[in-house]
N, C-alpha and C. Protein backbone atom coordinates (compact mmCIF):
# COMPACT_ATOMS: atom_id res chain seq x y z
N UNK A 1 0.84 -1.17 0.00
CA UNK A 1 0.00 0.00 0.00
C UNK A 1 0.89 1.25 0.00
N UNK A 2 0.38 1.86 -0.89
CA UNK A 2 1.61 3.50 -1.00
C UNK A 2 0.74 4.26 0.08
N UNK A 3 1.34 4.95 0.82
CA UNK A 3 0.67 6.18 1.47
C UNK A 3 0.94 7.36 1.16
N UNK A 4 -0.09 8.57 0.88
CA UNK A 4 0.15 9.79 -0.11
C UNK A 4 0.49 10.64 0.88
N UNK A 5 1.35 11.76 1.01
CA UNK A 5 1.09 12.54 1.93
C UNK A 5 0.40 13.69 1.58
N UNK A 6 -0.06 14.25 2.25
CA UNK A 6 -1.34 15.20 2.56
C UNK A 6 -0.84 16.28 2.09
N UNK A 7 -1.30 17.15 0.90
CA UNK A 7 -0.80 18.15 0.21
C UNK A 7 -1.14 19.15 1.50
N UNK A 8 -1.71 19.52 2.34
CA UNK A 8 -1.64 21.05 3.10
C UNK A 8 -1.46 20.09 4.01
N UNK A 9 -0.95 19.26 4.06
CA UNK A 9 0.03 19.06 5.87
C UNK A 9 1.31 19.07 5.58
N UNK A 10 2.17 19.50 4.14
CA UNK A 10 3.36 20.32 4.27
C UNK A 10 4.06 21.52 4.65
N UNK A 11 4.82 21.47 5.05
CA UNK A 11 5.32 22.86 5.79
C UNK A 11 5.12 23.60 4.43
N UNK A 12 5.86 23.57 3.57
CA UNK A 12 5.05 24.55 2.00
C UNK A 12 3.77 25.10 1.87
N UNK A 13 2.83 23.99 2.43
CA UNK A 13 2.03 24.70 2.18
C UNK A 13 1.26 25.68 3.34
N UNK A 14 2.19 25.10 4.38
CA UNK A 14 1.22 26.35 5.97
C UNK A 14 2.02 27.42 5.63
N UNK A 15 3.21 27.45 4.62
CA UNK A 15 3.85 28.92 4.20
C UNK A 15 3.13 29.56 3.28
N UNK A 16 2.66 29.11 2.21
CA UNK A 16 1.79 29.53 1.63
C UNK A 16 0.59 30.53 2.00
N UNK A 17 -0.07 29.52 2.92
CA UNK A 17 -1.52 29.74 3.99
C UNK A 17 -1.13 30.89 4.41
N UNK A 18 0.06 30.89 5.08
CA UNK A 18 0.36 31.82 6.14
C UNK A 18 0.40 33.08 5.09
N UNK A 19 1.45 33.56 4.15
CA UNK A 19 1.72 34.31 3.16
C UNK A 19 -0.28 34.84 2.90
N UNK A 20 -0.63 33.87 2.15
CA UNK A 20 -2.00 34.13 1.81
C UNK A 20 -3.21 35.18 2.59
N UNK A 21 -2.94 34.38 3.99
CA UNK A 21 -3.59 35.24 4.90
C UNK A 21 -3.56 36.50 5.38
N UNK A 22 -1.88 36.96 5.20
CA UNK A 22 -1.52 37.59 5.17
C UNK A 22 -1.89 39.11 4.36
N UNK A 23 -1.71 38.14 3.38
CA UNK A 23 -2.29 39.27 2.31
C UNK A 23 -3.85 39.97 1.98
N UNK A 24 -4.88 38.86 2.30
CA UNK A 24 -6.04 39.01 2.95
C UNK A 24 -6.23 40.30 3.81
N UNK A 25 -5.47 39.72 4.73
CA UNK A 25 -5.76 40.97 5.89
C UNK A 25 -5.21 42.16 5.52
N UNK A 26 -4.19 42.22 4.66
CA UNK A 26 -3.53 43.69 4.35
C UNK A 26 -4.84 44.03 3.27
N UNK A 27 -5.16 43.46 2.36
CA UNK A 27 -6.03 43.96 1.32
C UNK A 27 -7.30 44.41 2.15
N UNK A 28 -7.74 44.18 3.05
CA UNK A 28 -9.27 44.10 4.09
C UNK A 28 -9.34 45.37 4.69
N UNK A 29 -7.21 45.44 5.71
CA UNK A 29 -7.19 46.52 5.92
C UNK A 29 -7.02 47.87 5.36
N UNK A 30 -6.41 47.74 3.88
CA UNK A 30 -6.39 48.50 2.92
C UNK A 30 -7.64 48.98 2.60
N UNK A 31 -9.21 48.50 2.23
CA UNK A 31 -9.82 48.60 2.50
C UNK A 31 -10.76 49.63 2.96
N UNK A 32 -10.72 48.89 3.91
CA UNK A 32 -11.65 49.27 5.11
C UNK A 32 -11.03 50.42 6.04
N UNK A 33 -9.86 50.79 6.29
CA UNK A 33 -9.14 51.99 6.76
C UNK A 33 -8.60 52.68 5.99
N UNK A 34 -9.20 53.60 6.19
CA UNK A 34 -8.48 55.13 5.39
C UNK A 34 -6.75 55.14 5.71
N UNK A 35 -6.16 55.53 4.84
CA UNK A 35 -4.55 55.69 5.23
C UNK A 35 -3.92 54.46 5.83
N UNK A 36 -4.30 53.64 5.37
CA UNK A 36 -3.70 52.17 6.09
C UNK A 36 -2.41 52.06 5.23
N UNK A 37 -2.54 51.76 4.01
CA UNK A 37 -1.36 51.62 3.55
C UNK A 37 -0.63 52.59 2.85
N UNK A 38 -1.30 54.00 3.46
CA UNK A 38 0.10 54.79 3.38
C UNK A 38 1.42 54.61 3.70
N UNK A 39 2.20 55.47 3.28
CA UNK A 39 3.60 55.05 3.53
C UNK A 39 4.52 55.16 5.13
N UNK A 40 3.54 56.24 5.84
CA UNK A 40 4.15 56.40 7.09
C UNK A 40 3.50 55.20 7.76
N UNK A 41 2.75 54.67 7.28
CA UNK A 41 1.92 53.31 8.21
C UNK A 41 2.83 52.61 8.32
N UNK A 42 2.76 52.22 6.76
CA UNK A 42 3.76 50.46 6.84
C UNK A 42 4.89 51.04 7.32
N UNK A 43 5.71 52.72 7.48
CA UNK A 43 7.37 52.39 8.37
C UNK A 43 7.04 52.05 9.45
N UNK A 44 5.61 52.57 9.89
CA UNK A 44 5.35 52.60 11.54
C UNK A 44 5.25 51.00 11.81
N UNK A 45 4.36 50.38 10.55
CA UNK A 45 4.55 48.54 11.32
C UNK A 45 5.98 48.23 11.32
């Protein structure tokens, strides 16, 4: 019996996820807050 391993139980892919989510939330907060991703923001994160 071959056993497959689990495409999102690689560390690749919780980097991915992670990256992904990431970007989610910047686009949401981009968004939804005025001046979020101005430029003095992101030095301030």
């Amino acid at each position: 019996m071959v056993l497959r391993q689990n495409l999102f139980a690689t560390t690749n892919a919780r980097v991915v996820g992670a990256f992904c989510v990431a970007a989610l939330l910047h686009l949401t907060g981009t968004v939804l807050i005025p001046g979020y991703s101005a430029p003095f923001a992101i030095r301030a994160m």
